[in-house]
Every structure is written in structure tokens, then in C-alpha cells.
N, C-alpha and C. Protein backbone atom coordinates (compact mmCIF):
# COMPACT_ATOMS: atom_id res chain seq x y z
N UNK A 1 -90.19 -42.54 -19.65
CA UNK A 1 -88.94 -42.56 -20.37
C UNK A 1 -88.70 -41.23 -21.09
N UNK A 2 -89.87 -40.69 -21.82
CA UNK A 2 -89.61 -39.10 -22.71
C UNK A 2 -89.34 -38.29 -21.56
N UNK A 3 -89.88 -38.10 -20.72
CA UNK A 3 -89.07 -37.09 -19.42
C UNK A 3 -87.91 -37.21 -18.52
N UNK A 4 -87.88 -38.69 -18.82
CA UNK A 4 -86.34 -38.79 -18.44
C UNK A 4 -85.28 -38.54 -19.40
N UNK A 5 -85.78 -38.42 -20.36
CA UNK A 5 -84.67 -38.38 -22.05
C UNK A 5 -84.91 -36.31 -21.64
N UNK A 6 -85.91 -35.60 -21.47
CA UNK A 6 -85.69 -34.67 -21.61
C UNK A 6 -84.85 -33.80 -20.41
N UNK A 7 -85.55 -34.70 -19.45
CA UNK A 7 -84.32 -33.83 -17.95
C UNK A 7 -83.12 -34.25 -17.71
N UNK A 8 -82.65 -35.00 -19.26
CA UNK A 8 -81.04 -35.30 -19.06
C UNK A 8 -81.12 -34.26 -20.05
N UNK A 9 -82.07 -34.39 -21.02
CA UNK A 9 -81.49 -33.33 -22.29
C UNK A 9 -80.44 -32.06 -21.42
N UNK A 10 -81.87 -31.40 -20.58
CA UNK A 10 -81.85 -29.72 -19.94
C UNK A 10 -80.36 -30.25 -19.04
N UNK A 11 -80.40 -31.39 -18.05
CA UNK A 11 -78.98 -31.80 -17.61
C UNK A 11 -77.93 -31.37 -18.40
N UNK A 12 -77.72 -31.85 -19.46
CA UNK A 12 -76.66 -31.27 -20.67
C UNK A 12 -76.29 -29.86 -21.14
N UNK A 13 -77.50 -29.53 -21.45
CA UNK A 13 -77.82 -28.39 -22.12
C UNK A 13 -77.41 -27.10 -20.96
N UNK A 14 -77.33 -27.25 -19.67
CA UNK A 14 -77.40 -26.21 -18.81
C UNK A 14 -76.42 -25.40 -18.79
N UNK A 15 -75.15 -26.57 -18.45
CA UNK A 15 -73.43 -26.03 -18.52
C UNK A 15 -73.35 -25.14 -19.58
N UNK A 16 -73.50 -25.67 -20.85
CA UNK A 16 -73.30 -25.20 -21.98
C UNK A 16 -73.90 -23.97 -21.94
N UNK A 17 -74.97 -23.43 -21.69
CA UNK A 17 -75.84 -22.52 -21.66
C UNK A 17 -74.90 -21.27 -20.12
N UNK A 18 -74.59 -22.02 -19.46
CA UNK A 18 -74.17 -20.84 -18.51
C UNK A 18 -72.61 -20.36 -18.74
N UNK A 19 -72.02 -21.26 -19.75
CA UNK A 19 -70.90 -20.66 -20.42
C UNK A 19 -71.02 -19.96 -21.57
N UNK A 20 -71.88 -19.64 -21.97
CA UNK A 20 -72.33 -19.04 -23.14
C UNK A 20 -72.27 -17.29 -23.15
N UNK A 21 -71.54 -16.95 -21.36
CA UNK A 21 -71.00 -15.74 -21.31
C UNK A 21 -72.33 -14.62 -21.86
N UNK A 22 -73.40 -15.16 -21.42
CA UNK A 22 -75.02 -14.28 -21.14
C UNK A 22 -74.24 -12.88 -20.64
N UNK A 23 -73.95 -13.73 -19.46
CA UNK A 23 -74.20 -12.60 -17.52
C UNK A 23 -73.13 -11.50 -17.98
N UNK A 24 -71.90 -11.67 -19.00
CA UNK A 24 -70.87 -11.21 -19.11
C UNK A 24 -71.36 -9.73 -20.17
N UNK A 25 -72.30 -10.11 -21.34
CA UNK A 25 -72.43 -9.30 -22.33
C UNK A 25 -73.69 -8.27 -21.61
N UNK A 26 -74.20 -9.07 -20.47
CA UNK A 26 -74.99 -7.55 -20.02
C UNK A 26 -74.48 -6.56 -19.62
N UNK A 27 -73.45 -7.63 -18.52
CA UNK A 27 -72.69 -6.92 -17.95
C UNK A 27 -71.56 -5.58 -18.59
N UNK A 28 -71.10 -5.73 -19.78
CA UNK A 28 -70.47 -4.72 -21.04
C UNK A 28 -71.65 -3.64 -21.36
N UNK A 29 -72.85 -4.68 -21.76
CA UNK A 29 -74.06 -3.81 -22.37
C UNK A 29 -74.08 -2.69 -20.95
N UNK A 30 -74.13 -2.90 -20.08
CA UNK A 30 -74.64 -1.88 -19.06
C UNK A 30 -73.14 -1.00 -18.76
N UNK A 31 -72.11 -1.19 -18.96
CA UNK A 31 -70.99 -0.08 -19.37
C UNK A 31 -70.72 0.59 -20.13
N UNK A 32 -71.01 -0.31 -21.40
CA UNK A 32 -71.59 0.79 -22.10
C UNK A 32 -72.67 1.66 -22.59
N UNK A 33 -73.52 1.79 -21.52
CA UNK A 33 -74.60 2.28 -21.14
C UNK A 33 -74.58 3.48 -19.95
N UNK A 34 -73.59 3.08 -19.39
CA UNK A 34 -73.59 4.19 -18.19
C UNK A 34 -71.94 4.64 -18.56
N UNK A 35 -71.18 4.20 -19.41
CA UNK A 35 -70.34 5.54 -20.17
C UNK A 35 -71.18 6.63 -21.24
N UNK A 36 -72.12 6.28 -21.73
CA UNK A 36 -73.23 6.85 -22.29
C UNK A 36 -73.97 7.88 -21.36
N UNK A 37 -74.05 7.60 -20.32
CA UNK A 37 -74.87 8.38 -18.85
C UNK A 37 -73.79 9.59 -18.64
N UNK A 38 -72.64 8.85 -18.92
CA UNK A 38 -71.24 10.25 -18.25
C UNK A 38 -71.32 10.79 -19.21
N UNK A 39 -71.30 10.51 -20.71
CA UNK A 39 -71.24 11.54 -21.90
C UNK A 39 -72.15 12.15 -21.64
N UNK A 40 -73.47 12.29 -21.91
CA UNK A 40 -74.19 13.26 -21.33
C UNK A 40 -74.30 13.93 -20.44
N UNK A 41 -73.50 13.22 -19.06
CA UNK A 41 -73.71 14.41 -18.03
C UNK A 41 -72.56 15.21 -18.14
N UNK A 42 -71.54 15.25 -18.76
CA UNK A 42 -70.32 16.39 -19.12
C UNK A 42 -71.26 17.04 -19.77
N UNK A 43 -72.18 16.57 -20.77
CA UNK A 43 -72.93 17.84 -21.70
C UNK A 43 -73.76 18.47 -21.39
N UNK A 44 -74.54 17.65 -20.23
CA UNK A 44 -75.28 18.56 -19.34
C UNK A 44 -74.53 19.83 -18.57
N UNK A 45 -73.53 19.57 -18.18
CA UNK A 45 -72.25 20.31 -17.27
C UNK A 45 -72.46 21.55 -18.58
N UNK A 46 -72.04 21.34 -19.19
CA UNK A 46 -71.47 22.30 -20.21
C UNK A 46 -72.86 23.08 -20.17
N UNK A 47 -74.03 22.60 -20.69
CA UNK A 47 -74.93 23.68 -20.98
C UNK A 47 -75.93 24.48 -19.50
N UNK A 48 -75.35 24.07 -18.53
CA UNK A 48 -75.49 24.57 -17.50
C UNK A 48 -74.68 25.94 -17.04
N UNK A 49 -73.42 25.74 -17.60
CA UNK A 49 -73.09 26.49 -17.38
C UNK A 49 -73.13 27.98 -18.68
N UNK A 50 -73.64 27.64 -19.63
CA UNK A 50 -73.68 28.48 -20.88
C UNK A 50 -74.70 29.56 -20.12
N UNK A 51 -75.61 29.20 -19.26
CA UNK A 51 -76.47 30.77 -19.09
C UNK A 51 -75.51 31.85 -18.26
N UNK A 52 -74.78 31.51 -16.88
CA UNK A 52 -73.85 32.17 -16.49
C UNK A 52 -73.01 33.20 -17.27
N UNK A 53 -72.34 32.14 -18.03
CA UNK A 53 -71.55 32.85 -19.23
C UNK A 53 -72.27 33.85 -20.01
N UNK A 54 -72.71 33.47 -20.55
CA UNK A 54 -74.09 34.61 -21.77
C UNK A 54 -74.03 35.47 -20.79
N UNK A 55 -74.86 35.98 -19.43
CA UNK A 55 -75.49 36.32 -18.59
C UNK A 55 -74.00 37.44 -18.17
N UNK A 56 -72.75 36.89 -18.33
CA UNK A 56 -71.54 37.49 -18.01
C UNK A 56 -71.30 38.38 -19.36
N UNK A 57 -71.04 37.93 -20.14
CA UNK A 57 -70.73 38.74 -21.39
C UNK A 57 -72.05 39.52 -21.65
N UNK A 58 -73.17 39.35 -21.70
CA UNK A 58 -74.30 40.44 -21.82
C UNK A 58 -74.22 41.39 -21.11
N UNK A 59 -73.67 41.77 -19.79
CA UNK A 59 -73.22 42.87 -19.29
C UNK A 59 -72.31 43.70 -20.04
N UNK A 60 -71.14 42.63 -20.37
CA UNK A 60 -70.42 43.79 -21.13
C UNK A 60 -70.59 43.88 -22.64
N UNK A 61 -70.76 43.39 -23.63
CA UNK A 61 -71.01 43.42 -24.36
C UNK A 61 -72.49 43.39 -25.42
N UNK A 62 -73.63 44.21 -24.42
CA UNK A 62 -75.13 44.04 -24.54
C UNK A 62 -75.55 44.22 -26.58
N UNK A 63 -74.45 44.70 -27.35
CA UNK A 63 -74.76 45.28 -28.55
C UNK A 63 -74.24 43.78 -29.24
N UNK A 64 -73.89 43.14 -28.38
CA UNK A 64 -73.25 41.81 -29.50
C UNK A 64 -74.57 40.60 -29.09
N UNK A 65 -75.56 40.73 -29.55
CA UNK A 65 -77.06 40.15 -28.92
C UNK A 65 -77.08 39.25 -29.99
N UNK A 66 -76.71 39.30 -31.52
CA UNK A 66 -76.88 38.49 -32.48
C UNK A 66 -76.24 37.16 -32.11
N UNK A 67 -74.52 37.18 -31.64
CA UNK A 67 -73.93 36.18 -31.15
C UNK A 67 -74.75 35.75 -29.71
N UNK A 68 -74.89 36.33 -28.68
CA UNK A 68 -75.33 35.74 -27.61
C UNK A 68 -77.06 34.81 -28.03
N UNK A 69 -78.16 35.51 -28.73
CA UNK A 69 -79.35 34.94 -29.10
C UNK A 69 -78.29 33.48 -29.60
N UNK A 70 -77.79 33.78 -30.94
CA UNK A 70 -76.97 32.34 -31.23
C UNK A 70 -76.53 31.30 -30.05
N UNK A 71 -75.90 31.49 -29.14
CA UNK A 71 -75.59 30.47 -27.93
C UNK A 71 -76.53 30.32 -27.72
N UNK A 72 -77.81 31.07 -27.05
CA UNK A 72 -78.53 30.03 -26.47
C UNK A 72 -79.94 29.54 -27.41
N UNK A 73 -79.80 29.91 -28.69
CA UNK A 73 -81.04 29.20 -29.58
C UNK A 73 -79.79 27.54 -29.86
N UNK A 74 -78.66 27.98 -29.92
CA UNK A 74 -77.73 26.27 -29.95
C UNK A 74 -77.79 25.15 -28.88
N UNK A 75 -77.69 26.04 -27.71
CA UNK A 75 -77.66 25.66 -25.96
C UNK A 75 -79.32 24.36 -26.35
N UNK A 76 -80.60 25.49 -26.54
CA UNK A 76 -81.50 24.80 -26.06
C UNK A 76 -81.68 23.55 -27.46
N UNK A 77 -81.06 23.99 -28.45
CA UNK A 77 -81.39 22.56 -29.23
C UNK A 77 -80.34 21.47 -28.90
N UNK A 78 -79.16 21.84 -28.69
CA UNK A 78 -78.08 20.18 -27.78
C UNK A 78 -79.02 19.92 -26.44
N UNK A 79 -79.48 20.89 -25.90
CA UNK A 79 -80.09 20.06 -24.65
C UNK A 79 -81.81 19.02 -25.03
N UNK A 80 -81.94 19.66 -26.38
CA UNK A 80 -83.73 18.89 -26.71
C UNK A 80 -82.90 17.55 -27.40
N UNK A 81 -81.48 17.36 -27.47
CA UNK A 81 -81.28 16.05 -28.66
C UNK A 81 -80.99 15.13 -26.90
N UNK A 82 -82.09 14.16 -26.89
CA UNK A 82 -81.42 13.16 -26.09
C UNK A 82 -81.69 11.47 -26.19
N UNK A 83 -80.77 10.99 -25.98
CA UNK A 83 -80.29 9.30 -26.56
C UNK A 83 -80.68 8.55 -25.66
N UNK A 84 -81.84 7.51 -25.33
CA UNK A 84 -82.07 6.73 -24.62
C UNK A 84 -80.85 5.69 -24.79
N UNK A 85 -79.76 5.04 -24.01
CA UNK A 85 -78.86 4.01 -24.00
C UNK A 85 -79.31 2.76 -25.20
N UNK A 86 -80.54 2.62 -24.55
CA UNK A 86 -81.24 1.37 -25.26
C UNK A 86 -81.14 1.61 -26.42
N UNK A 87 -81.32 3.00 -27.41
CA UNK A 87 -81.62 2.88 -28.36
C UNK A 87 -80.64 3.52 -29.00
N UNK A 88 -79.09 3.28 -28.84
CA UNK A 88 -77.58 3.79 -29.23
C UNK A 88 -77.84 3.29 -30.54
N UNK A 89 -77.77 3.90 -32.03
CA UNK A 89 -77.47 3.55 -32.73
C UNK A 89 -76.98 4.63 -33.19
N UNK A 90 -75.89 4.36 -34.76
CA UNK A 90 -75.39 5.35 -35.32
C UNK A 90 -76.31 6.51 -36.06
N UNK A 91 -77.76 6.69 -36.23
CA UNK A 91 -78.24 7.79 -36.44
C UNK A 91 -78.73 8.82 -35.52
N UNK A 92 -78.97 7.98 -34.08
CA UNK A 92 -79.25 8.96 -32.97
C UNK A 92 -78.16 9.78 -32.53
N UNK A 93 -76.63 8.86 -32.61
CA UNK A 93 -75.36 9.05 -32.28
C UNK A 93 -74.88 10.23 -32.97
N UNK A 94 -75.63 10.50 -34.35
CA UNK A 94 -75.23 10.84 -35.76
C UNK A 94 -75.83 12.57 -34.65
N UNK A 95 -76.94 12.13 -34.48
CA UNK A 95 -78.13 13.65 -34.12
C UNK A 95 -77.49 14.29 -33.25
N UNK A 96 -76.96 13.03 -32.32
CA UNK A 96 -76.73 14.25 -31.09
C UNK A 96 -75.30 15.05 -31.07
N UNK A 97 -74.34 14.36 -31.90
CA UNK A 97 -73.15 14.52 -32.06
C UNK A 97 -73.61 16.39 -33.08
N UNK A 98 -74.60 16.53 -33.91
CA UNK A 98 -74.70 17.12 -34.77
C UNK A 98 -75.19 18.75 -33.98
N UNK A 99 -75.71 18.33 -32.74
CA UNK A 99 -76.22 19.32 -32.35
C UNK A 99 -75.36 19.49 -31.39
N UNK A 100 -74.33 18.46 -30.51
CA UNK A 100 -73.39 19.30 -29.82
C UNK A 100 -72.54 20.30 -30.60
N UNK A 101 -72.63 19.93 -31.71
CA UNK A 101 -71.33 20.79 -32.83
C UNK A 101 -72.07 21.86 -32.48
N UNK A 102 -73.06 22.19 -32.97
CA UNK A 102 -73.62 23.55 -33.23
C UNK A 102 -73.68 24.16 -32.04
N UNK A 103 -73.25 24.21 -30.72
CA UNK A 103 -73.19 24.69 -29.57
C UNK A 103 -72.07 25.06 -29.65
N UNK A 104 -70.92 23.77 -29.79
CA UNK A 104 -69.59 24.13 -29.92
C UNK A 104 -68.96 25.27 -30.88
N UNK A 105 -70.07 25.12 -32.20
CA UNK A 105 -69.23 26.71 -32.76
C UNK A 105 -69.63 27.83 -32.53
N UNK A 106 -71.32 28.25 -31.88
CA UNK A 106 -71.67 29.14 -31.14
C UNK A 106 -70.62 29.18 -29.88
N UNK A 107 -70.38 28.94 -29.25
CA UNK A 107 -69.63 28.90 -28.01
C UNK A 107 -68.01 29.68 -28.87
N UNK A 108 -67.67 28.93 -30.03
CA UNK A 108 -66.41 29.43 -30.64
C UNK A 108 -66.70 31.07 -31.18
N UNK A 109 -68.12 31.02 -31.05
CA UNK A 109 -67.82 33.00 -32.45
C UNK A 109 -68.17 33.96 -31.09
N UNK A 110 -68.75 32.87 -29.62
CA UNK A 110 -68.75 33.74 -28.44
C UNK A 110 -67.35 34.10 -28.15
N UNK A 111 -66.50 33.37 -28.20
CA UNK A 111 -64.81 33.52 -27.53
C UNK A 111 -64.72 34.73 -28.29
N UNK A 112 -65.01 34.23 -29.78
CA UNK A 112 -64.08 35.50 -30.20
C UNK A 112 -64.71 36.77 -30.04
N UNK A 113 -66.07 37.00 -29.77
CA UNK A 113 -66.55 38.63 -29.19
C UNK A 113 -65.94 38.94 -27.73
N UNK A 114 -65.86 38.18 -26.90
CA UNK A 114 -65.13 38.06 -25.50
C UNK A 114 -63.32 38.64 -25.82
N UNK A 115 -62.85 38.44 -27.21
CA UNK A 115 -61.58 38.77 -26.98
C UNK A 115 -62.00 40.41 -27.51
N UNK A 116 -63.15 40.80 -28.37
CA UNK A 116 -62.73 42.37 -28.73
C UNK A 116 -62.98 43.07 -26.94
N UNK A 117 -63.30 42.66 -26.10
CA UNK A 117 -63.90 43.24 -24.67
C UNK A 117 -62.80 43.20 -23.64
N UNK A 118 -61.51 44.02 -23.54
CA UNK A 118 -60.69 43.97 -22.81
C UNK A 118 -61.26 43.44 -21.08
N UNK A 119 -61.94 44.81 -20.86
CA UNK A 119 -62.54 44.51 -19.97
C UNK A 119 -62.80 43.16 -18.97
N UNK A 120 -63.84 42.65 -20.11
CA UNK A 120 -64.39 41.45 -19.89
C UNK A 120 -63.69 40.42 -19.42
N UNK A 121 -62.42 40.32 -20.33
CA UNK A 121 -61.43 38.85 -20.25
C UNK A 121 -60.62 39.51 -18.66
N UNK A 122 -60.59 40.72 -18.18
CA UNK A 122 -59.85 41.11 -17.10
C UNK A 122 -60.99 40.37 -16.00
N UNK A 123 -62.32 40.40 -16.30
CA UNK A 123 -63.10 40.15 -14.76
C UNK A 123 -63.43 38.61 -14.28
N UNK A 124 -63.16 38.82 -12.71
CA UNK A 124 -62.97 37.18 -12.32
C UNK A 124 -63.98 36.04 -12.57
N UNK A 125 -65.15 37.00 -12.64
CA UNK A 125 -66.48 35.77 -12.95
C UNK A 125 -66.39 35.45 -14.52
N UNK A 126 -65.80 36.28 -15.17
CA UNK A 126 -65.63 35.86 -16.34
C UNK A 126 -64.66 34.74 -16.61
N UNK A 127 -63.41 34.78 -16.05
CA UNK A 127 -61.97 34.05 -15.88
C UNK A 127 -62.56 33.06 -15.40
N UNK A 128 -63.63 32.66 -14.07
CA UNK A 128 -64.05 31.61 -13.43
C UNK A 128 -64.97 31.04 -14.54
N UNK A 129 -65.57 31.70 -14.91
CA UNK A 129 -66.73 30.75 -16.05
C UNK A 129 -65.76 29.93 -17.36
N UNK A 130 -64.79 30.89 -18.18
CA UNK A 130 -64.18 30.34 -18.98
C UNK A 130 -63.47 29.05 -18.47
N UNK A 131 -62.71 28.80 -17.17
CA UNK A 131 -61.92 28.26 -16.62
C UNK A 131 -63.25 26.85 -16.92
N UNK A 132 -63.92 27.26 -15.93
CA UNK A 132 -65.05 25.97 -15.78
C UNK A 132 -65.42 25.64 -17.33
N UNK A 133 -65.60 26.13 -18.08
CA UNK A 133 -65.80 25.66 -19.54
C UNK A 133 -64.92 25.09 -20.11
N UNK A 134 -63.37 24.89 -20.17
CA UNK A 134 -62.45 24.70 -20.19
C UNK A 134 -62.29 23.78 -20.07
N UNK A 135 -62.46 23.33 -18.49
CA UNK A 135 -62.70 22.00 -17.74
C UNK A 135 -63.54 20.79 -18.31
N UNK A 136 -64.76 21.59 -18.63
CA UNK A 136 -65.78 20.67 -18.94
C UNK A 136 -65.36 20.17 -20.37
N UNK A 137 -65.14 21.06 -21.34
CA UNK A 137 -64.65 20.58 -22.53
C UNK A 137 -63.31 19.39 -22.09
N UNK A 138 -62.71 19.45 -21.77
CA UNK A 138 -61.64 18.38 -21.29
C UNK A 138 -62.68 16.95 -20.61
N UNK A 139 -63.31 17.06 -19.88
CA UNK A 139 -63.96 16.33 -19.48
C UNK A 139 -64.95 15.51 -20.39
N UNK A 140 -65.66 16.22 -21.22
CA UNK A 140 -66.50 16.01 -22.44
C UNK A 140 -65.60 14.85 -23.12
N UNK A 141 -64.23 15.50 -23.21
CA UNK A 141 -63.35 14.45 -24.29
C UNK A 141 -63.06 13.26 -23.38
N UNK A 142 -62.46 13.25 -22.45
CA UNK A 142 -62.45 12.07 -21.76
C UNK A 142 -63.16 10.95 -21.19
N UNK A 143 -64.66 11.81 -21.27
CA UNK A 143 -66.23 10.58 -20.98
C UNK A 143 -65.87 10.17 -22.76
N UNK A 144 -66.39 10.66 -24.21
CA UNK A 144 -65.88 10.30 -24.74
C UNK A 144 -65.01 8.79 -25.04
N UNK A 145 -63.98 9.37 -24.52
CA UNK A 145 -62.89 8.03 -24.71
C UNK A 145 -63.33 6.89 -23.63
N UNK A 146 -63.99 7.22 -22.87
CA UNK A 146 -64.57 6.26 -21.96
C UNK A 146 -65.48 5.65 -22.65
N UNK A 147 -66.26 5.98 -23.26
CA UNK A 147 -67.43 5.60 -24.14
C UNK A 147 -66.92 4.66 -25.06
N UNK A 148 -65.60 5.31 -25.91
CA UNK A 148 -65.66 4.24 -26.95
C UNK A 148 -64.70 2.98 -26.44
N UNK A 149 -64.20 3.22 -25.10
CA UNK A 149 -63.37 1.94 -24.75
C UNK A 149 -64.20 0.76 -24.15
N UNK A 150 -65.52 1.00 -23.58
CA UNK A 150 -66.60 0.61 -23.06
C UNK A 150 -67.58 0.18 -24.47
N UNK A 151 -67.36 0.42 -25.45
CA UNK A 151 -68.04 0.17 -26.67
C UNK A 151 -66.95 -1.34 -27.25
N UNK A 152 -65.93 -0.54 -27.48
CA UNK A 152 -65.01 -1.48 -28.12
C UNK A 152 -64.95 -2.48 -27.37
N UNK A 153 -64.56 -2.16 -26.07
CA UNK A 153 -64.72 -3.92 -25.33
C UNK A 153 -66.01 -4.44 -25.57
N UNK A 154 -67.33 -4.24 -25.39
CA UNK A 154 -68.71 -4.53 -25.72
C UNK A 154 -68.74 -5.44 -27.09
N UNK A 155 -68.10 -4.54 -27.67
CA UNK A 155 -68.25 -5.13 -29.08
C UNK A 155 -67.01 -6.16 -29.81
N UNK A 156 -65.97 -5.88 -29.23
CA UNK A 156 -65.27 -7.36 -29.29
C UNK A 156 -65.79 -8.53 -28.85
N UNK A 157 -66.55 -8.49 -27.72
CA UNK A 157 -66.74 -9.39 -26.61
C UNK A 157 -68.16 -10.36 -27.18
N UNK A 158 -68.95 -9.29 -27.84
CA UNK A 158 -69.79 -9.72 -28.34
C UNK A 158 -69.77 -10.52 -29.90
N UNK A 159 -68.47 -10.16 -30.58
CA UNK A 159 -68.38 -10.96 -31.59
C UNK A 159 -67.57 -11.51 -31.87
N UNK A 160 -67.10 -12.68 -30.81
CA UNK A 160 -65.80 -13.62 -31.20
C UNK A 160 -66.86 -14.32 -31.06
N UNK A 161 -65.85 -15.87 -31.48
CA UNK A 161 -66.67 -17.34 -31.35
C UNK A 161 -66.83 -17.25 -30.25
N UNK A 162 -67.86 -18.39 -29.92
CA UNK A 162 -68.99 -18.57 -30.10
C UNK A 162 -70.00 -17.56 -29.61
N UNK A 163 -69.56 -16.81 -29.12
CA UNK A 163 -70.58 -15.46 -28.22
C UNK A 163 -71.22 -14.98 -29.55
N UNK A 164 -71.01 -14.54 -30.33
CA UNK A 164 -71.26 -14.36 -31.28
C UNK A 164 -73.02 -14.95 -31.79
N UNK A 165 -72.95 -16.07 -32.03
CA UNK A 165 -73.86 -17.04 -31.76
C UNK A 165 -74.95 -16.80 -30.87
N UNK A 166 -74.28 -16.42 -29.45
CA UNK A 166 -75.14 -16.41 -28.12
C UNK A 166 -76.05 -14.90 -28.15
N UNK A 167 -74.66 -14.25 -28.54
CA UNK A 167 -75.50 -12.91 -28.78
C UNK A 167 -76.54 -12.67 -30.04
N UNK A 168 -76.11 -13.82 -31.36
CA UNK A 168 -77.42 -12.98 -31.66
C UNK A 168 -78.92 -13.33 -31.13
N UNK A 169 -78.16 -14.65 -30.35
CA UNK A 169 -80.02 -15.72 -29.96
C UNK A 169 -80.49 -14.51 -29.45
N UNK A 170 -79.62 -13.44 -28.39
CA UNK A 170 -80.35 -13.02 -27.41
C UNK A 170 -80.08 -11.09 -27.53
N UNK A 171 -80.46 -10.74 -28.74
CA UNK A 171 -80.14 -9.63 -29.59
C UNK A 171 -79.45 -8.50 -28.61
N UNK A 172 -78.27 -8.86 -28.53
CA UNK A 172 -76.83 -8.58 -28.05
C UNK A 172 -76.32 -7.35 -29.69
N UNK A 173 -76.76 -6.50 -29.77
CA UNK A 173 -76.05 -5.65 -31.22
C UNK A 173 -74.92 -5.20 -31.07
N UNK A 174 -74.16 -4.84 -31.97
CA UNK A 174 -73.12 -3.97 -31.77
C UNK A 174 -73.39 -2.53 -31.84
N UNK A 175 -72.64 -1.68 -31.11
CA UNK A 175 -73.09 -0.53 -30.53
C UNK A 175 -72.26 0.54 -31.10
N UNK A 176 -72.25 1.67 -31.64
CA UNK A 176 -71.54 2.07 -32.56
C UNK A 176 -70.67 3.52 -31.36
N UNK A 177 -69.46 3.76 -32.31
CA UNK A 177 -68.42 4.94 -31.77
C UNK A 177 -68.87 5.90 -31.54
N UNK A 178 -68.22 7.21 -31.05
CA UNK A 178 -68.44 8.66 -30.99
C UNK A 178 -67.71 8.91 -31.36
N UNK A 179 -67.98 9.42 -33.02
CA UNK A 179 -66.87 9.57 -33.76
C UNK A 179 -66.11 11.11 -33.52
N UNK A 180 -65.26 11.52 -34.11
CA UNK A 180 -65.22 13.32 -34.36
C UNK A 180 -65.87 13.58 -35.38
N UNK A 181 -66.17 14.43 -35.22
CA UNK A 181 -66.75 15.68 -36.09
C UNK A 181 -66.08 15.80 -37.64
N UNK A 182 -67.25 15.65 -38.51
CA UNK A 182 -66.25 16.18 -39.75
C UNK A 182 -65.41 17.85 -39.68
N UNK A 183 -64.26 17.31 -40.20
CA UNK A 183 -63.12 18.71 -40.73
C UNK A 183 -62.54 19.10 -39.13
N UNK A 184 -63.28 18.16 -38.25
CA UNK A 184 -62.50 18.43 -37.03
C UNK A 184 -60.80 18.33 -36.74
N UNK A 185 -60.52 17.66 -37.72
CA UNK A 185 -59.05 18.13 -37.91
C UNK A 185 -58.17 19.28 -38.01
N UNK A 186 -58.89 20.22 -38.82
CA UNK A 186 -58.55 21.88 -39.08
C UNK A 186 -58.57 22.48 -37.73
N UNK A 187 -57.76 23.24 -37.67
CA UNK A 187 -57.80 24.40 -36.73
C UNK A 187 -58.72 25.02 -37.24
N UNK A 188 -60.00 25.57 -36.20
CA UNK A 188 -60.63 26.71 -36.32
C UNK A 188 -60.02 28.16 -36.32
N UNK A 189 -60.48 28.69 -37.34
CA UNK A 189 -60.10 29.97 -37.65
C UNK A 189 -60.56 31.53 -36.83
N UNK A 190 -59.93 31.99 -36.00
CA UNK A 190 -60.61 33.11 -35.50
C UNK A 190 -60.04 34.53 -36.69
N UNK A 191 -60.92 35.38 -36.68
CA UNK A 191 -61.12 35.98 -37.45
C UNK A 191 -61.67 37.47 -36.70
N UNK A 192 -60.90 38.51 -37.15
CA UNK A 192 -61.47 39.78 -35.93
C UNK A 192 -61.87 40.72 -37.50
């Protein structure tokens, strides 16, 4: 009789359990996991291409070594910050966001030695590298927005009724934004 009371229990209990929208929150968890995979590989893109560049402007401009050392002592610390998916939280998010900056404004005090170099901005591998940097920065922003639309659905999904519930049995977290940058509002200032 107790095993028949219990294999009606699990009888009952099953439906309920396979509506409980499990299969659904992995399924988010792993999008927003591999929009996480594209943010990084735009940033990989980007610092791939930073030796080219350096490597272009060090020809012409070999006396401006203080700015170029700067790119790539920035280059190799955004490429040492990296985020296992699994372990997305807002302080890793916090790190890596902190060290793309610091590439990004090395990369900004490079533009502006590239504009005292007439030369330079005239030659095509130069025009081709900027172009491709260009790109990638556009791209960067749009994995980005992929990220946090792949977050936001994740994280709605995960905390309405009753999922909510389901997710915490089965530690379902909420997964935090890619925010901007502080003062990223301001126009950066070039300065000759």
C-alpha cells in the first residue's frame, strides 16, 4: 500500500514538475552565456588587431614610444581579465568592463598622436587598420546589446511566479548587465 501511495505521489508530482519551465531557464541560462562568448570575441577582435596598428604607427611615429608602450601594457591587461560564463557576476563584470576601459583610452591618446602624423592618416594600411577598428568597436557595442537582451529575458523569465520558486530550488541566479562606463556620457576631449 506505501508504494502504491508513493508511485501515485511521483504520478502527480511529475506534470507539475515538467511545467515548472526547468528545460526553458537553461535554455536562457545558455544565451546568456554564449552572448557572453560574442562579447568577448569582439574583444578578442579588437586586441588582435592592436599589434598591427602599434606596429603601423611605430614606423611613423617611432619617438611617440611612451603612448605606443601604453597600448600595449593596456592591450595585454584586457586580454589577462577573463569571465568564465558560469561565474557572471557583477564584480567580475565590474573587472573586465574596467580593463576594457583602459585599452579604450590608450587606443583614444593613440588616435590623437596618429592625427599630429599627416603622413600616417594618408597610408592605406593605416586607413585599413583604423577602418577595421572602427568596425570592431561597432560590433563590441552591438554583442553588448545582445548580451543585455539575452540577460534581461533570462532574468525576467527567471523571476515571475512561480519560476521563481523553481529557480531558486535549482540555483537559477540572476545575471547582471553590461553597464557603461562611468562619465561615459561626456565627450572625450582631444587635446593637441
Amino acid at each position: 500500500m506505501k508504494t502504491l501511495k508513493q508511485l501515485l505521489l511521483i504520478a502527480l508530482v511529475i506534470p507539475f514538475l515538467s511545467s515548472c519551465g526547468y528545460n526553458t531557464m537553461v535554455d536562457k541560462n545558455e544565451s546568456v552565456d554564449a552572448a557572453w562568448a560574442q562579447v568577448e570575441n569582439v574583444y578578442q577582435r579588437r586586441a588582435d588587431l592592436i599589434p598591427n596598428l602599434v606596429n603601423t604607427v611605430k614606423g611613423y611615429a617611432a619617438h611617440e614610444q611612451e603612448t605606443l608602450t601604453g597600448v600595449i601594457e593596456a592591450r595585454a591587461k584586457a586580454t589577462s581579465v577573463n569571465i568564465n560564463a558560469d561565474n557572471l557576476n557583477s564584480a567580475s563584470l565590474a573587472q573586465f568592463q574596467q580593463a576594457q576601459a583602459g585599452l579604450s583610452s590608450a587606443l583614444s591618446k593613440l588616435m590623437v598622436v596618429m592625427e599630429r602624423y599627416p603622413d600616417l592618416k594618408a597610408n592605406q594600411n593605416f586607413l585599413d587598420l583604423q577602418a577595421q577598428l572602427e568596425g570592431t568597436e561597432n560590433r563590441i557595442a552591438v554583442e553588448r546589446r545582445k548580451f543585455n537582451d539575452a540577460t534581461k529575458n533570462y532574468n525576467a523569465y527567471i523571476r515571475k511566479f512561480p519560476r521563481v520558486i523553481y529557480a531558486s530550488w535549482f540555483d537559477f541566479e540572476k545575471k547582471p548587465y553590461f553597464q557603461a562606463e562611468a562619465d561615459s556620457e561626456k565627450a572625450p576631449k582631444v587635446e593637441f
